[in-house]
N, C-alpha and C. Protein backbone atom coordinates (compact mmCIF):
# COMPACT_ATOMS: atom_id res chain seq x y z
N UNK A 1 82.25 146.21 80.76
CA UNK A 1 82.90 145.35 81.71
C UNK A 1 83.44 144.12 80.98
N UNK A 2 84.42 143.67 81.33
CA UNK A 2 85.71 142.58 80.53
C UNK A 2 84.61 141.10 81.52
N UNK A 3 84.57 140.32 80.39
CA UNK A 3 83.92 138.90 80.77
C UNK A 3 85.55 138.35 81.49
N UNK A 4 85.12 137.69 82.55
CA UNK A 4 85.76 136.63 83.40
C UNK A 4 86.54 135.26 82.09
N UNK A 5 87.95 135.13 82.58
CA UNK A 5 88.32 134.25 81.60
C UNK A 5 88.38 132.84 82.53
N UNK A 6 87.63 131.89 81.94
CA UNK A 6 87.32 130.55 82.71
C UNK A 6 88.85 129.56 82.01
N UNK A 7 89.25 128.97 82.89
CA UNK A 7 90.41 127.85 82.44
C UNK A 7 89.67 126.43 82.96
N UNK A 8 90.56 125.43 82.00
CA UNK A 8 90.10 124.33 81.84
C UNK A 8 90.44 123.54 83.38
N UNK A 9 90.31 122.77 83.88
CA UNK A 9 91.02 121.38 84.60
C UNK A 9 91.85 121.51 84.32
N UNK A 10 92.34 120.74 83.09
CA UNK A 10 93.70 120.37 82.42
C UNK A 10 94.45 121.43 82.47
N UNK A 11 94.28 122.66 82.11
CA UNK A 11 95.02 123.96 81.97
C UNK A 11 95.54 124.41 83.25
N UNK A 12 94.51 123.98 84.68
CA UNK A 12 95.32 124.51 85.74
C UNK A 12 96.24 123.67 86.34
N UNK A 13 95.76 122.44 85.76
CA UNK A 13 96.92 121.59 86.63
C UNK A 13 98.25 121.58 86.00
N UNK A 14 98.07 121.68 84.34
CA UNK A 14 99.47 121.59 83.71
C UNK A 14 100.42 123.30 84.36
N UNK A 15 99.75 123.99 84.46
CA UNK A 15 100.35 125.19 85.05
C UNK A 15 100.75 124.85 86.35
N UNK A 16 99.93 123.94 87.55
CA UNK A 16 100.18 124.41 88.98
C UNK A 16 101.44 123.01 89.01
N UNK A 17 101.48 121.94 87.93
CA UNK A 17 102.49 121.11 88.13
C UNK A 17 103.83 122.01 87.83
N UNK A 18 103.32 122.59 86.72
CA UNK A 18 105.14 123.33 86.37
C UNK A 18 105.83 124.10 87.01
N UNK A 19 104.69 124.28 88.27
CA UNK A 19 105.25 125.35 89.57
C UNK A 19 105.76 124.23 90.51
N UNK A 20 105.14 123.08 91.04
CA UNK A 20 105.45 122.66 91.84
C UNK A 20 106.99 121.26 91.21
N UNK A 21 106.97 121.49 90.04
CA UNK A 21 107.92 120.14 89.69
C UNK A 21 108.71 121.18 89.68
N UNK A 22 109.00 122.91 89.74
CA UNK A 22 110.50 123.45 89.64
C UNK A 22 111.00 123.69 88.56
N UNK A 23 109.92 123.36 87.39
CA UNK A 23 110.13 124.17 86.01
C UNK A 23 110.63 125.11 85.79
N UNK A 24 109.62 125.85 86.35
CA UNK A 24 109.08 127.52 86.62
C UNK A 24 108.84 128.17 88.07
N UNK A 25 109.18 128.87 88.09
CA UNK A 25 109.10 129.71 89.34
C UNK A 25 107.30 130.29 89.10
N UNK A 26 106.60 130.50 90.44
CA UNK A 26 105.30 131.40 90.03
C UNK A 26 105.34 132.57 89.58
N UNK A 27 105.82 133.37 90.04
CA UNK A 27 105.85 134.65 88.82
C UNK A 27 106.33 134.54 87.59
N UNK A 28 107.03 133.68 86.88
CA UNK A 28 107.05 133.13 85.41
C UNK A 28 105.84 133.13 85.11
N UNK A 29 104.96 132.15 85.46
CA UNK A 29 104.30 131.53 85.06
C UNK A 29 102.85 132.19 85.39
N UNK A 30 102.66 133.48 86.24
CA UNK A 30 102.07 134.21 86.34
C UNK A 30 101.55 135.38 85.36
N UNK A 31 103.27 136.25 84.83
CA UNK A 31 103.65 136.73 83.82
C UNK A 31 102.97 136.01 82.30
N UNK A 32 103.39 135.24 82.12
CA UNK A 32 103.34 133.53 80.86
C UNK A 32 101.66 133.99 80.94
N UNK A 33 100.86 133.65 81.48
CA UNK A 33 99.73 133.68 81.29
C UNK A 33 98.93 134.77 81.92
N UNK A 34 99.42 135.87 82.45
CA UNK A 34 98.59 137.00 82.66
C UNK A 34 97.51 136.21 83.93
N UNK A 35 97.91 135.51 84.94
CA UNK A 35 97.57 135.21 86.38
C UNK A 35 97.82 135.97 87.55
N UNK A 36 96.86 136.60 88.34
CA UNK A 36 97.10 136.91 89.52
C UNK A 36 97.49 135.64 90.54
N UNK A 37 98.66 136.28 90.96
CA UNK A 37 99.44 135.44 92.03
C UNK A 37 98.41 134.19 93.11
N UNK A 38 97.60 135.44 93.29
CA UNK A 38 96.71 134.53 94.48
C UNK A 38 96.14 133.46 93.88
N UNK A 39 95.54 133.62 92.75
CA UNK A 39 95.07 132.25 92.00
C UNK A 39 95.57 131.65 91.55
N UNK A 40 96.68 131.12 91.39
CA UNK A 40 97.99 130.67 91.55
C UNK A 40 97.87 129.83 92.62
N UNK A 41 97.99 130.38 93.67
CA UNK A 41 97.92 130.18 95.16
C UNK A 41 96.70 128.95 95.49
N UNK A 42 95.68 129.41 95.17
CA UNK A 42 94.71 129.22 94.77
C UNK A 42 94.38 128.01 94.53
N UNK A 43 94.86 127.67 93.40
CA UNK A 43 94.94 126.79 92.43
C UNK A 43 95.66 125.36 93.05
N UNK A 44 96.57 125.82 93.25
CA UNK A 44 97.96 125.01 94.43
C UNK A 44 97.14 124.25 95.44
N UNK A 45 96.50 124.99 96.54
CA UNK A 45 95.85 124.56 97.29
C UNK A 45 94.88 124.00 97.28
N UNK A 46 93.66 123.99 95.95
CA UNK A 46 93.14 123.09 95.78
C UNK A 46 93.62 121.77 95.39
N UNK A 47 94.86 121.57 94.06
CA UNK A 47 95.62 120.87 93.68
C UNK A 47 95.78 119.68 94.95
N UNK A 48 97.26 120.30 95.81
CA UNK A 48 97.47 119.46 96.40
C UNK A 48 96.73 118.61 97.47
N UNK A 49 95.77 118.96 98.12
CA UNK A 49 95.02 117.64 98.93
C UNK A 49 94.47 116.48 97.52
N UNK A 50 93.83 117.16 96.41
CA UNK A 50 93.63 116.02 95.66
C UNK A 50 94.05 115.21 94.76
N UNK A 51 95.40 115.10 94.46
CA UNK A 51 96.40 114.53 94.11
C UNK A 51 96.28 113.17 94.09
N UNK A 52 96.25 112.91 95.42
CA UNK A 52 96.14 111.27 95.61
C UNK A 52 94.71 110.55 95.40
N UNK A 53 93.70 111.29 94.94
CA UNK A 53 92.99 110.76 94.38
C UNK A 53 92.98 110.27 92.76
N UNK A 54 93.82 111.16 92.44
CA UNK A 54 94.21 110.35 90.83
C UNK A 54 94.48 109.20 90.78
N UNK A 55 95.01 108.46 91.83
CA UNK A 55 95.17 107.60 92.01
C UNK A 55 94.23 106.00 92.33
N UNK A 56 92.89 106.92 93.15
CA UNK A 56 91.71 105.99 93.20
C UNK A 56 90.74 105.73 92.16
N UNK A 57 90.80 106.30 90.84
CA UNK A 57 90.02 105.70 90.21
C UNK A 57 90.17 104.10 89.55
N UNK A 58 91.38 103.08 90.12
CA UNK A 58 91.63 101.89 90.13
C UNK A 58 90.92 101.72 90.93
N UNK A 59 90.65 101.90 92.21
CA UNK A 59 89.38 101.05 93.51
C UNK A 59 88.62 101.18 93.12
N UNK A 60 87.99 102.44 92.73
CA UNK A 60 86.64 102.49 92.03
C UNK A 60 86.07 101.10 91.01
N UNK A 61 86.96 101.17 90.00
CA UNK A 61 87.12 100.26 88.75
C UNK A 61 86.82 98.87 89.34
N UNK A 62 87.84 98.67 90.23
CA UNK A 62 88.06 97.32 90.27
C UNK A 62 86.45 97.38 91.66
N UNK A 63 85.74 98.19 92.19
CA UNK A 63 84.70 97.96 92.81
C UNK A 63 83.74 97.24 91.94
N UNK A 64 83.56 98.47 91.22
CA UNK A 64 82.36 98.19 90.19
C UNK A 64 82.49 97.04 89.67
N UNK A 65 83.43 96.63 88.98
CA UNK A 65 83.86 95.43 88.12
C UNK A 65 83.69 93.98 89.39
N UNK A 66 83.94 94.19 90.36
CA UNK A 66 83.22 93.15 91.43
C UNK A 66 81.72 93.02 91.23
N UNK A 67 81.23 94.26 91.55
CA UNK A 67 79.56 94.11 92.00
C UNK A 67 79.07 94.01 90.06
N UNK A 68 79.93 94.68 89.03
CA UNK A 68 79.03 93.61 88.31
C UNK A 68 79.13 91.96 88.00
N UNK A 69 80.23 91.39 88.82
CA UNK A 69 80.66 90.18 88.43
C UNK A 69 79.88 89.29 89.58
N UNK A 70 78.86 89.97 90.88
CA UNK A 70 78.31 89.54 91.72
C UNK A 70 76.87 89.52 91.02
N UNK A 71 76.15 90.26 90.20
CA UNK A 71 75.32 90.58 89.55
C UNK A 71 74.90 89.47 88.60
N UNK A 72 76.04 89.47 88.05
CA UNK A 72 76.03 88.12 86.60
C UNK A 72 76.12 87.04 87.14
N UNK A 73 76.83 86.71 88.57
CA UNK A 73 75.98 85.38 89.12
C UNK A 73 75.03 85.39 89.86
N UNK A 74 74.33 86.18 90.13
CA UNK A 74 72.92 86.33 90.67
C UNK A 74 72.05 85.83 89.62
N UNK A 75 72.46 86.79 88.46
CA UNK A 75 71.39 86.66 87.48
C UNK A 75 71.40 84.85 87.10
N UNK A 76 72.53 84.27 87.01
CA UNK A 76 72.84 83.24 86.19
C UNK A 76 72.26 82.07 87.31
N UNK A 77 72.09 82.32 88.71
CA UNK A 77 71.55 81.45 89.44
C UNK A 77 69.88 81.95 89.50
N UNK A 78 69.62 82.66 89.26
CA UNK A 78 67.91 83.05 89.24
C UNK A 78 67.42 82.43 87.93
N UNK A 79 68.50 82.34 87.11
CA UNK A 79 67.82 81.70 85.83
C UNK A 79 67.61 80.21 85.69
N UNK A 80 68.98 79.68 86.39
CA UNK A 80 68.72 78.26 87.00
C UNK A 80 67.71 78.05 87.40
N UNK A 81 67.27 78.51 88.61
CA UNK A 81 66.01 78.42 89.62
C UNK A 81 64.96 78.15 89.08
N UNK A 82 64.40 79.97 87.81
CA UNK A 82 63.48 79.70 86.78
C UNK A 82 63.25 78.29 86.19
N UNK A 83 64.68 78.07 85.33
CA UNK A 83 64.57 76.79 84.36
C UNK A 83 63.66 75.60 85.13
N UNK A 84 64.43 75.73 86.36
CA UNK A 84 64.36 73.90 87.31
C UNK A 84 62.80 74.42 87.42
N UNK A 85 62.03 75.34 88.08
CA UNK A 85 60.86 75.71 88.26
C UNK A 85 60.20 75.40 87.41
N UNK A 86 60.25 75.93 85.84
CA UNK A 86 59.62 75.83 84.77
C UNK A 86 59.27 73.95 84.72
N UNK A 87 60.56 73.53 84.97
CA UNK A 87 60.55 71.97 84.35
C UNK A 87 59.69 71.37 85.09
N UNK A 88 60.04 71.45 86.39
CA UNK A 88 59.04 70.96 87.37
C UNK A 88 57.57 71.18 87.05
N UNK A 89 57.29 71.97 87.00
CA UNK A 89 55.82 72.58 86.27
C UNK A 89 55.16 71.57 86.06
N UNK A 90 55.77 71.82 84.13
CA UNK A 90 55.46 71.13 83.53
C UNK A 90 55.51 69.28 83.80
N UNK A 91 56.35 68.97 84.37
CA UNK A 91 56.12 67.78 84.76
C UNK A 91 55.57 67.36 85.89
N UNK A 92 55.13 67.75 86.54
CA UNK A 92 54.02 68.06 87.71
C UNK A 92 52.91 67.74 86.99
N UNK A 93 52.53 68.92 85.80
CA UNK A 93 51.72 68.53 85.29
C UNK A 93 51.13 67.88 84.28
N UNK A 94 52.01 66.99 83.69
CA UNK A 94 51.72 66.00 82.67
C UNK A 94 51.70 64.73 83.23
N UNK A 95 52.35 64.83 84.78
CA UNK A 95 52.21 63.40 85.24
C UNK A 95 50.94 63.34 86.37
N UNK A 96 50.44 64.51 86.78
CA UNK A 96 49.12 64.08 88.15
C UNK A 96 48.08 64.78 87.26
N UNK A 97 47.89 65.15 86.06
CA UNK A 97 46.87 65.43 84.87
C UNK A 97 46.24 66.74 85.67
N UNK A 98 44.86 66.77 86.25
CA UNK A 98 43.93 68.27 86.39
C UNK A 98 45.10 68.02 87.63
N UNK A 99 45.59 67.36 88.88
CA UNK A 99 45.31 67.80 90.20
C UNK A 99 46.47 68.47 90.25
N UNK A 100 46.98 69.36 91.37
CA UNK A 100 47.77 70.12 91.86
C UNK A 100 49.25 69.30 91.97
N UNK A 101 49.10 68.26 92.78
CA UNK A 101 50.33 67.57 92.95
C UNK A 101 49.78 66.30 93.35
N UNK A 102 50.69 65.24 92.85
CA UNK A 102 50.92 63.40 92.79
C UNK A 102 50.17 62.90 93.93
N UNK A 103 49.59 62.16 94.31
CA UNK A 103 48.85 61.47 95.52
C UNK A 103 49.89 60.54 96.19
N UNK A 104 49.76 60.44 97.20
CA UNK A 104 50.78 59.14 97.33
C UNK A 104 51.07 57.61 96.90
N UNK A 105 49.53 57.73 96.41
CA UNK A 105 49.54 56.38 95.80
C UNK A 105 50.15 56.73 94.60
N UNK A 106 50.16 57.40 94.15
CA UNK A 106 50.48 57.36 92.51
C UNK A 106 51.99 58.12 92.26
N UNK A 107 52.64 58.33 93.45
CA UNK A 107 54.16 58.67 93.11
C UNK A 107 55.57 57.70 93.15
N UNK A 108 55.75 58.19 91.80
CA UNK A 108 56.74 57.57 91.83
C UNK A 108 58.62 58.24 92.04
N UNK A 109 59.08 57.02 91.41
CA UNK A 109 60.80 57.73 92.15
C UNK A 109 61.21 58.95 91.36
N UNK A 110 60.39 58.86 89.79
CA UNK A 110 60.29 60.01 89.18
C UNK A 110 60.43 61.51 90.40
N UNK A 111 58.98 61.35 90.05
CA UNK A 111 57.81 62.28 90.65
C UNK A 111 59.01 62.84 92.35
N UNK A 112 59.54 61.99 93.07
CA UNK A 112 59.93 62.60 94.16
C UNK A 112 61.53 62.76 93.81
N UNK A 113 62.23 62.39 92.70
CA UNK A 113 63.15 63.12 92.18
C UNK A 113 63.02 64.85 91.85
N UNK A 114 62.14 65.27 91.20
CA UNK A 114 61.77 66.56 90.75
C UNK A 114 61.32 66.96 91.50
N UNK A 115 60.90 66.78 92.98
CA UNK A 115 60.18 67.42 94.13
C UNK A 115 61.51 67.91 94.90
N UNK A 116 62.56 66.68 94.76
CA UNK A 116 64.11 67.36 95.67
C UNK A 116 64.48 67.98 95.22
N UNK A 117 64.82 67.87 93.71
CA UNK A 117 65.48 68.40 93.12
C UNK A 117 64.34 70.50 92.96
N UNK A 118 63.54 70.61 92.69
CA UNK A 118 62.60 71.40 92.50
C UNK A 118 63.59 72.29 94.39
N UNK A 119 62.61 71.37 95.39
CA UNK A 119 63.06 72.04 96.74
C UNK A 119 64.51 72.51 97.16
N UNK A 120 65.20 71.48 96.48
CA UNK A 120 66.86 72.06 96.79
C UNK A 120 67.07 72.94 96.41
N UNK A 121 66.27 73.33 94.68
CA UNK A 121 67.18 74.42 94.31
C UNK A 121 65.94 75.75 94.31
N UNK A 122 64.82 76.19 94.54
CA UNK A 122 63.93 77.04 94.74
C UNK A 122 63.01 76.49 95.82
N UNK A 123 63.53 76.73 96.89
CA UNK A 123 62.49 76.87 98.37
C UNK A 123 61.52 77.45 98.10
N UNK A 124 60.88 78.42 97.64
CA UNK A 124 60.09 79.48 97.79
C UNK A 124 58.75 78.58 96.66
N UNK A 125 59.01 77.82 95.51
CA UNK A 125 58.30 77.29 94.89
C UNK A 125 57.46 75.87 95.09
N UNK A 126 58.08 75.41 96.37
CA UNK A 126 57.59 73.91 96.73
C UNK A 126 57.14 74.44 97.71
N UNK A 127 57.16 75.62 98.46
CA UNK A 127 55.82 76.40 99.78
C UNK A 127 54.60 75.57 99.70
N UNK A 128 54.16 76.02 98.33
CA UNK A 128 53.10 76.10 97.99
C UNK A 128 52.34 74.44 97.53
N UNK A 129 53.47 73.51 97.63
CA UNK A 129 53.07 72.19 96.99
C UNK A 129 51.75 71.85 97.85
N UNK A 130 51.75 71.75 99.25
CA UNK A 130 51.01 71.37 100.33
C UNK A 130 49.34 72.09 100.20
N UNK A 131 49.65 73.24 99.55
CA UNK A 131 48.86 74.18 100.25
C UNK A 131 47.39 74.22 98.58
N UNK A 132 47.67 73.30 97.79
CA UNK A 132 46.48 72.72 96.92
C UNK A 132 46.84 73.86 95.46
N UNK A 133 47.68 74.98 95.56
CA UNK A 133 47.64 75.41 94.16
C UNK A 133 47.80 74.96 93.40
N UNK A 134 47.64 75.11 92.72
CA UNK A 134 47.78 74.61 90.68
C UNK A 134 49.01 75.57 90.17
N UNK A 135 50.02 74.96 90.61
CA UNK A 135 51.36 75.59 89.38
C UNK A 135 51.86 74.62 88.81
């Protein structure tokens, strides 16, 4: 038994264009490459509905190329956040020594600079100022 001859992508479309641009007639081009008509046919009809997708791999492109350009400022504002977090920390804790956070007696314009600044830019990290942890 004769193995099945497989054609490329490229190979059917350069054939099913030379039928449809009027090159070639299909039985030329049937003949030309030893094709049964119907796959030909075949071929055509898959062809033409997807045509105009050759065309969408620009939306695609220009999608992706959004969501990674939404990504890289995510990342670049989470790192902010980190930094201001980190700083705060540490100056939290070099200025109220063992305790958690500043007493009222002992804060200054410092001390409630880095508390706005800390809360404006990471909510989620000044939660916890009230509540006696040690960060």
């Amino acid at each position: 038994m004769r193995q099945r001859r497989q054609f490329s992508a490229e190979f059917k479309a350069r054939v099913v264009l030379e039928v449809l641009s009027g090159q070639k007639r299909a039985a030329e081009v049937c003949r030309e490459h030893q094709l049964k008509p119907d796959l030909l046919s075949r071929w055509k009809a898959d062809f033409v509905p997807q045509a105009s997708t050759v065309f969408q791999g620009d939306e695609r492109t220009q999608r992706a190329e959004q969501r990674i350009a939404e990504l890289e400022r995510l990342v670049g504002r989470l790192t902010l956040e980190l930094e201001v977090a980190k700083k705060a920390v540490l100056l939290s804790a070099g200025s109220s020594g063992s305790r958690s956070a500043p007493t009222c007696a002992r804060r200054t314009h410092r001390t409630r600079w880095r508390w706005s600044v800390l809360r404006s830019t990471c909510p989620a990290a000044v939660s916890t100022r009230g509540s006696g942890a040690a960060w």
